[in-house]
Every structure is written in structure tokens, then in C-alpha cells.
Protein backbone atom coordinates (compact mmCIF):
# COMPACT_ATOMS: atom_id res chain seq x y z
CA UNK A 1 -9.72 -10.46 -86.71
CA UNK A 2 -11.00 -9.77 -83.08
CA UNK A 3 -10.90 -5.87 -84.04
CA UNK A 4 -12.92 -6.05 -87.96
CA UNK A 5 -15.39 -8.45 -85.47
CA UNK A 6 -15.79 -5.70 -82.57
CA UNK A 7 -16.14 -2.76 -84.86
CA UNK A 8 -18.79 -4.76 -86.55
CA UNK A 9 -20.46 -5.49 -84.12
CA UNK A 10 -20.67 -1.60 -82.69
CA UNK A 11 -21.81 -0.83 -86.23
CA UNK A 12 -24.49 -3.32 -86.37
CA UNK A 13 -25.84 -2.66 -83.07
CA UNK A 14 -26.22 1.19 -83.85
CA UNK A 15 -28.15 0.61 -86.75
CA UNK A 16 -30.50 -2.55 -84.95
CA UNK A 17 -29.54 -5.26 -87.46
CA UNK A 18 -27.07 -7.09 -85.73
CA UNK A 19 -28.34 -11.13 -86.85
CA UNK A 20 -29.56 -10.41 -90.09
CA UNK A 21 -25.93 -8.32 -91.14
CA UNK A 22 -23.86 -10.80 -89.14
CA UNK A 23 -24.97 -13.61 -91.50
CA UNK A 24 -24.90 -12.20 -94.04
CA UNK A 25 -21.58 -11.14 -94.12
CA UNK A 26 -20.11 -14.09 -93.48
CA UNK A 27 -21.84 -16.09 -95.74
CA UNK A 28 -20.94 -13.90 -98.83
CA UNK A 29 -17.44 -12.25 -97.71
CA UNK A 30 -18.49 -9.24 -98.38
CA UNK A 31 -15.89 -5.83 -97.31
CA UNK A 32 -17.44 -4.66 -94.09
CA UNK A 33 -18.19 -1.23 -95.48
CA UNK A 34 -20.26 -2.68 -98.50
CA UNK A 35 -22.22 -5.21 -95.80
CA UNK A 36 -23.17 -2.82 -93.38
CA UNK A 37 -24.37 -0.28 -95.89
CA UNK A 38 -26.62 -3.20 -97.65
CA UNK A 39 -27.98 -3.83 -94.47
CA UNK A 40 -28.57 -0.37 -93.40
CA UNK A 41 -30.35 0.57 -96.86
CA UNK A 42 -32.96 -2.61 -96.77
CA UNK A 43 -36.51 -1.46 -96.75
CA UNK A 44 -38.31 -2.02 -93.65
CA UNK A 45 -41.46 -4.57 -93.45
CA UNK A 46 -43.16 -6.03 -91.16
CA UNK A 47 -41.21 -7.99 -89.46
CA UNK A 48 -38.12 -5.74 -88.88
CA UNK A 49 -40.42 -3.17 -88.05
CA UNK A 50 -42.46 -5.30 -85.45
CA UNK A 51 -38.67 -5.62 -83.74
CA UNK A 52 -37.98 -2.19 -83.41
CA UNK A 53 -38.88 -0.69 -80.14
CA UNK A 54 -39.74 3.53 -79.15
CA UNK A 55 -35.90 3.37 -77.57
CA UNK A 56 -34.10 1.88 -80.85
CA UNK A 57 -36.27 4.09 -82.94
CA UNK A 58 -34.96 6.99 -81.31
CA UNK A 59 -31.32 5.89 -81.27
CA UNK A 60 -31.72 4.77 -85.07
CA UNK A 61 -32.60 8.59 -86.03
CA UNK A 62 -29.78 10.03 -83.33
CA UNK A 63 -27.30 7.72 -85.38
CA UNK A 64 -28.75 8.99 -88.92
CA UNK A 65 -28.03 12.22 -87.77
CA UNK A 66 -24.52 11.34 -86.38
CA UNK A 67 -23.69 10.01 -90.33
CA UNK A 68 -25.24 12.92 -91.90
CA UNK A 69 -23.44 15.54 -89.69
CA UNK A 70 -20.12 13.54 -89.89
CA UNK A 71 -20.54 12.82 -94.01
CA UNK A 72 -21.31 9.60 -94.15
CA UNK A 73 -24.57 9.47 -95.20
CA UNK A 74 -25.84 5.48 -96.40
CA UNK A 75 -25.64 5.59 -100.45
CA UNK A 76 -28.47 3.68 -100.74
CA UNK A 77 -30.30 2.45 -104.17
CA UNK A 78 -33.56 4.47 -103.61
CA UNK A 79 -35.56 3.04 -106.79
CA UNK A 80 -35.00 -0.22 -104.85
CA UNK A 81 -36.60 0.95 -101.94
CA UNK A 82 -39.32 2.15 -104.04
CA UNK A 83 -39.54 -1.29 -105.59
CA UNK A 84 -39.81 -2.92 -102.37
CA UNK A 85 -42.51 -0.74 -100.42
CA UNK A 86 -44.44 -0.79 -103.32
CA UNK A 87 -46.67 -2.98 -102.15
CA UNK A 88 -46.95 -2.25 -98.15
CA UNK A 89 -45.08 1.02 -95.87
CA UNK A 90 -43.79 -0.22 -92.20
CA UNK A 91 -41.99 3.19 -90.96
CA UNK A 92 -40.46 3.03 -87.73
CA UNK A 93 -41.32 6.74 -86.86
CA UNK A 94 -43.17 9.66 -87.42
CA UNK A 95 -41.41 13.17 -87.55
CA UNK A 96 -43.33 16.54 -87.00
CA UNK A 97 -41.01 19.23 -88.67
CA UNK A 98 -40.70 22.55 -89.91
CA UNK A 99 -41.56 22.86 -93.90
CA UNK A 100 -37.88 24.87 -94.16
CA UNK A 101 -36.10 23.70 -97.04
CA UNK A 102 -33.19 23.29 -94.87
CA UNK A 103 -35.02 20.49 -92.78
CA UNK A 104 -35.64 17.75 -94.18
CA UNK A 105 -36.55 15.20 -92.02
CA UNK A 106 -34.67 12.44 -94.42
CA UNK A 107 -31.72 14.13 -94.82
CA UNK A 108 -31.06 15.65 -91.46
CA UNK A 109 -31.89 11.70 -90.45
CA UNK A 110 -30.26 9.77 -93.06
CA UNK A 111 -33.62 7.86 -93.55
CA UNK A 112 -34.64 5.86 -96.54
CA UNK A 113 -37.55 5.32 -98.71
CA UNK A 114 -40.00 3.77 -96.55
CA UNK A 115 -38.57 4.68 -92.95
CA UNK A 116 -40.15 7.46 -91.64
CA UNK A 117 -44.02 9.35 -92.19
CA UNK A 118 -42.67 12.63 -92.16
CA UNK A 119 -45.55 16.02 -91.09
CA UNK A 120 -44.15 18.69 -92.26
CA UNK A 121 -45.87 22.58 -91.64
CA UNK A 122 -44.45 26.00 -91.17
CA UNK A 123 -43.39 26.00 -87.28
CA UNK A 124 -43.74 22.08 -86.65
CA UNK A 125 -47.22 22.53 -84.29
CA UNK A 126 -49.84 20.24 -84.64
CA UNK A 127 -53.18 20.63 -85.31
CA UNK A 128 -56.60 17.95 -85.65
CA UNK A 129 -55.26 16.95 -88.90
CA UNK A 130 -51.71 16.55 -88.21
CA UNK A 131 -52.22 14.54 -85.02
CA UNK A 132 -54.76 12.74 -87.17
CA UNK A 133 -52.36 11.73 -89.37
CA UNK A 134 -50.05 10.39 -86.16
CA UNK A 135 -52.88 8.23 -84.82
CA UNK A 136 -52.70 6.88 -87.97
CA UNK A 137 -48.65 6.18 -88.17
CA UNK A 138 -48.50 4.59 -85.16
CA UNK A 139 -51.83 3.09 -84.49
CA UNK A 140 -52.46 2.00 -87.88
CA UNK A 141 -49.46 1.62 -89.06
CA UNK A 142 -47.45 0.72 -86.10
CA UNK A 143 -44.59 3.55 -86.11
CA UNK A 144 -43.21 3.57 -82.73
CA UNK A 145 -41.88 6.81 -82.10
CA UNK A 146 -42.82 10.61 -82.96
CA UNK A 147 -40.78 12.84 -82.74
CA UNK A 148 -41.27 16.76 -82.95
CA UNK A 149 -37.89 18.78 -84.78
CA UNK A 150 -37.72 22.37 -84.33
CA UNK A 151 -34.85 24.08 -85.84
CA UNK A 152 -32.77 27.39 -85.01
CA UNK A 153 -33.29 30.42 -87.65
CA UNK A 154 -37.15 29.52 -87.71
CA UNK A 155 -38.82 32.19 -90.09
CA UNK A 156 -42.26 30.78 -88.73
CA UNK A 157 -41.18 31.60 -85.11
CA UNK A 158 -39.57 35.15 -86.47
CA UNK A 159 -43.23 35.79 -87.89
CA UNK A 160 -45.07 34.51 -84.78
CA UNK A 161 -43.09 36.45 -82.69
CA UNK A 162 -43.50 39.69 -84.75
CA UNK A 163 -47.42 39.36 -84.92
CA UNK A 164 -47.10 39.25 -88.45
CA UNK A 165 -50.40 39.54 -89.95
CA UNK A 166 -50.46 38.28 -93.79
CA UNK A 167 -53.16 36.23 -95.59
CA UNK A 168 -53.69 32.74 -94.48
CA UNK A 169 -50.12 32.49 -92.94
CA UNK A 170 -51.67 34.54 -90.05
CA UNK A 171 -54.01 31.75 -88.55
CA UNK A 172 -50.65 28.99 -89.39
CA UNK A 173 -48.80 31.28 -86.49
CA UNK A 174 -51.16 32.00 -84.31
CA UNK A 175 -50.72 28.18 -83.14
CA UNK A 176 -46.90 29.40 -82.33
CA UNK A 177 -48.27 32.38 -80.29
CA UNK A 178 -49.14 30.21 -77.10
CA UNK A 179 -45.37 29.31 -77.34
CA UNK A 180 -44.12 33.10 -77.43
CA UNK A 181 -46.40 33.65 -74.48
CA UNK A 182 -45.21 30.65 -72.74
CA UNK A 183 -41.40 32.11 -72.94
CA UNK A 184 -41.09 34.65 -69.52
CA UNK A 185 -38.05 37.29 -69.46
CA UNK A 186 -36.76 39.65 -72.19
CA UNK A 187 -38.63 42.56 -71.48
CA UNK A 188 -36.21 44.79 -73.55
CA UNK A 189 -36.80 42.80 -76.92
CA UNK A 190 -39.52 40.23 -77.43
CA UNK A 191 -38.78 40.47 -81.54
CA UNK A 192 -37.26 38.61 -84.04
CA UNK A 193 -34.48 40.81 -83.60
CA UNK A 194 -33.70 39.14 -80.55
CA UNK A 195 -31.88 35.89 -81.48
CA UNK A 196 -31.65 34.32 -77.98
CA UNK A 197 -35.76 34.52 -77.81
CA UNK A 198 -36.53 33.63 -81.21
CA UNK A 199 -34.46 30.78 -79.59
CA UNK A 200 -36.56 30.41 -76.50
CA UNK A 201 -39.96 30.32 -78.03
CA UNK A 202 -38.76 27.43 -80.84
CA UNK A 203 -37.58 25.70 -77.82
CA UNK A 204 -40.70 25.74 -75.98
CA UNK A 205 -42.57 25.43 -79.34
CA UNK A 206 -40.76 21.46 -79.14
CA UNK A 207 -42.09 21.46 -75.98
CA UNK A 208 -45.75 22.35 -75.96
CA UNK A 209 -46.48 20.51 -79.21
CA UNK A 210 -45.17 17.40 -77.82
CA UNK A 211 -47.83 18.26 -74.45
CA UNK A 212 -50.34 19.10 -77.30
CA UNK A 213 -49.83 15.39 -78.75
CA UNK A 214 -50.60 13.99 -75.65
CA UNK A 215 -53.79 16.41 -73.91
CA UNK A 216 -55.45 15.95 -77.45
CA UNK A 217 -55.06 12.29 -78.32
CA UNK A 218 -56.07 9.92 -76.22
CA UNK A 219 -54.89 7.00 -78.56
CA UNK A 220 -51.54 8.03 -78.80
CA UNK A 221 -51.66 8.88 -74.92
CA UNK A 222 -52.85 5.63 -74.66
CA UNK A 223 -50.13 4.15 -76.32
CA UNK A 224 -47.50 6.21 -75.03
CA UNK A 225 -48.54 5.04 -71.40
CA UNK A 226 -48.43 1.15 -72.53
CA UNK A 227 -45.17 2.16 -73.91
CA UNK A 228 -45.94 0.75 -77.54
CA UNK A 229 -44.42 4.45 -79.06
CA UNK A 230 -42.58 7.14 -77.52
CA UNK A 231 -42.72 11.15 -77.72
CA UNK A 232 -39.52 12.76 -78.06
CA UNK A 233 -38.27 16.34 -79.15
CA UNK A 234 -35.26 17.90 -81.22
CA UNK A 235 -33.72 21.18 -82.11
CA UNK A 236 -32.10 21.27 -85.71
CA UNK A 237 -29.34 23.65 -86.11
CA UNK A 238 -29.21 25.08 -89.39
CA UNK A 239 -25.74 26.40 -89.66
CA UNK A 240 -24.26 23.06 -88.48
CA UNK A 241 -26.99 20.45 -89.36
CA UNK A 242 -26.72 19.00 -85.74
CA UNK A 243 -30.13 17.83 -84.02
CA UNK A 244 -29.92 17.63 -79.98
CA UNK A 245 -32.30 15.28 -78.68
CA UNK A 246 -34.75 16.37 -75.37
């Protein structure tokens, strides 16, 4: 008994509903496994959003991507998630990614219906309307972290590092170019040839959009300084569907 009760109680703390899954569990007997994925899979409101803070937002979407990398992704009834945000969204985080169909930010996260405003754009930058759109998430409607996901294999970096010139897609890169500037060494291959660059400038891509955030919104500065939300980064790895925090 003292072993089920520890292992539940690691579980429940990873996923930030220790007293409501507690209860619950003991007042209907249900097998652990079945509890703790009920629990995991209820839509978010107000209140259980109001509880989360920029720290257990972050560790909620570093365990999602533990259980999706490991297999164990929550089964969860989505058309009863629909049913129950139907009338009111309370995501606990906004996610800046890549539009690559290999990125999705709900997958990669094991997030539900409900969870997370997810920005998505060819080479996760942000522009007036995108950081628009997180003023709104977390001023609005009180998300508490954003977080910026790059990923490795990024044909947006490939292009931006390349100069490719091609329709509309041309002005979309040039907001990766300060990033491929940024990225010093290399001098015998600056190309998309070059994995270990193409590497560098997605990292510092992370890393200047998250600076970008901040220089060109002073509400979510604002907030970030208060410590009401959080700005965090993560690189996606394609081949093994890993995301390392920085």
C-alpha cells in the first residue's frame, strides 16, 4: 500500500493535480492507471488554470513530452474536451513553433483540447501579429508561460541560410536572416549543406525570438518581470521526437 500511495503521489505531482486526483481516487476505487489518466485529460478552466504557475507550466509540457517520447501518451476523450471548452478556453501556455508537419505542438507535448494557444509559422520567429496574439494569451487570457520550439532538420532555416529567394516565402525568412548573421565561425560552409550550422542558427533562432518577445512587448515584459508568465525556449528533434528545454 505505501508503494501504489508513493507512486501516486509522484504521478500526481508531475502532472499538478495532486488534491483533486487524490480524492477522487479514493472515493471511487478506481485502478490507478484509469484515475490518473481521468485527471490528466480534464479540461482546464478557470480555476485550475488560475493555480498553475510559469514554473508548473513549464514542467507540465517537459512531462508531456517525457510521455510522448516514452509512448505513453494520455488517451484522452477529445470530443469531451470539446464539449467542455465550448463555452470558455483557459490554456496554461502559449507555444511559438515551426509550421513542420512533424511539430506539432500537441503532440510533441501531449496537450489536450483546450491546453495550449499554439503560433505556428515557418521558422517559429515572431512578428507584430504573432506577439499580438501572445499579449493576448497571457494578458487576456491568462496563459502563463510561452514558450518558443525550434526543431532540428528546419527547411525554413535551410532556406534562410541559402538566401533563397521565392515568392512571398522570401520576406517569411528574411526574419531568420538576423539569426544566420548572429551565428560567428564556419567560414568553410555557411549552407544548408552544413548540418552543424543549420544547427547553430535554429539554435540562436530560439534565442533571439525569445529577446524579440521581450524588446518589442512591453506587456509581456511587464509581466515577465512581475513574474505572472515566463519565457522559455526548446529544440525539437525530429528523428527522436525529444524537446531539450533552455
Amino acid at each position: 500500500m505505501t508503494t501504489t500511495n508513493n507512486a501516486r503521489r509522484v504521478f500526481l505531482k508531475s502532472t499538478g493535480r495532486l488534491i483533486l486526483a487524490s480524492g477522487a481516487i479514493a472515493k471511487f476505487g478506481l485502478p490507478t492507471s484509469t484515475a490518473n489518466a481521468a485527471m490528466s485529460c480534464k479540461a482546464q478552466n478557470k480555476a485550475t488554470q488560475s493555480a498553475i504557475t510559469p514554473e508548473t507550466a513549464l514542467q507540465r509540457l517537459k512531462d508531456g513530452n517525457a510521455r510522448f517520447v516514452e509512448g505513453r501518451s494520455l488517451n484522452c476523450d477529445h470530443m469531451k474536451q470539446v464539449k467542455a471548452t465550448g463555452d470558455g478556453q483557459f490554456p496554461f501556455a502559449a507555444i511559438v513553433g515551426c509550421i513542420d508537419s512533424r511539430a506539432s505542438n500537441e503532440l510533441i507535448f501531449d496537450q489536450g483540447i483546450g491546453d495550449v494557444f499554439s503560433g505556428r509559422l515557418a521558422g517559429n520567429f515572431v512578428n507584430d501579429d504573432m506577439i499580438g496574439s501572445l499579449e493576448f494569451a497571457c494578458a487576456a487570457a491568462g496563459a502563463k508561460l510561452i514558450l518558443v520550439v525550434g526543431h532540428t532538420e528546419c527547411g525554413a532555416v535551410k532556406g534562410a541560410c541559402d538566401d533563397v529567394v521565392m515568392g512571398n516565402l522570401t520576406q517569411t525568412l528574411a526574419n531568420i536572416k538576423p539569426a544566420v548573421a548572429a551565428v560567428q565561425g564556419f567560414k568553410d560552409d555557411r549552407s544548408s549543406k552544413n548540418a552543424a550550422f543549420v544547427q547553430a542558427v535554429a539554435d540562436k533562432n530560439v534565442e533571439l525570438t525569445i529577446s524579440r518577445i521581450r524588446e518589442r512587448s512591453s506587456i509581456l515584459r511587464g509581466m515577465a518581470e512581475k513574474g505572472d508568465i515566463a519565457l522559455a525556449g526548446a529544440m525539437y528533434d525530429v528523428h527522436t521526437g525529444v524537446a531539450i528545454f533552455v
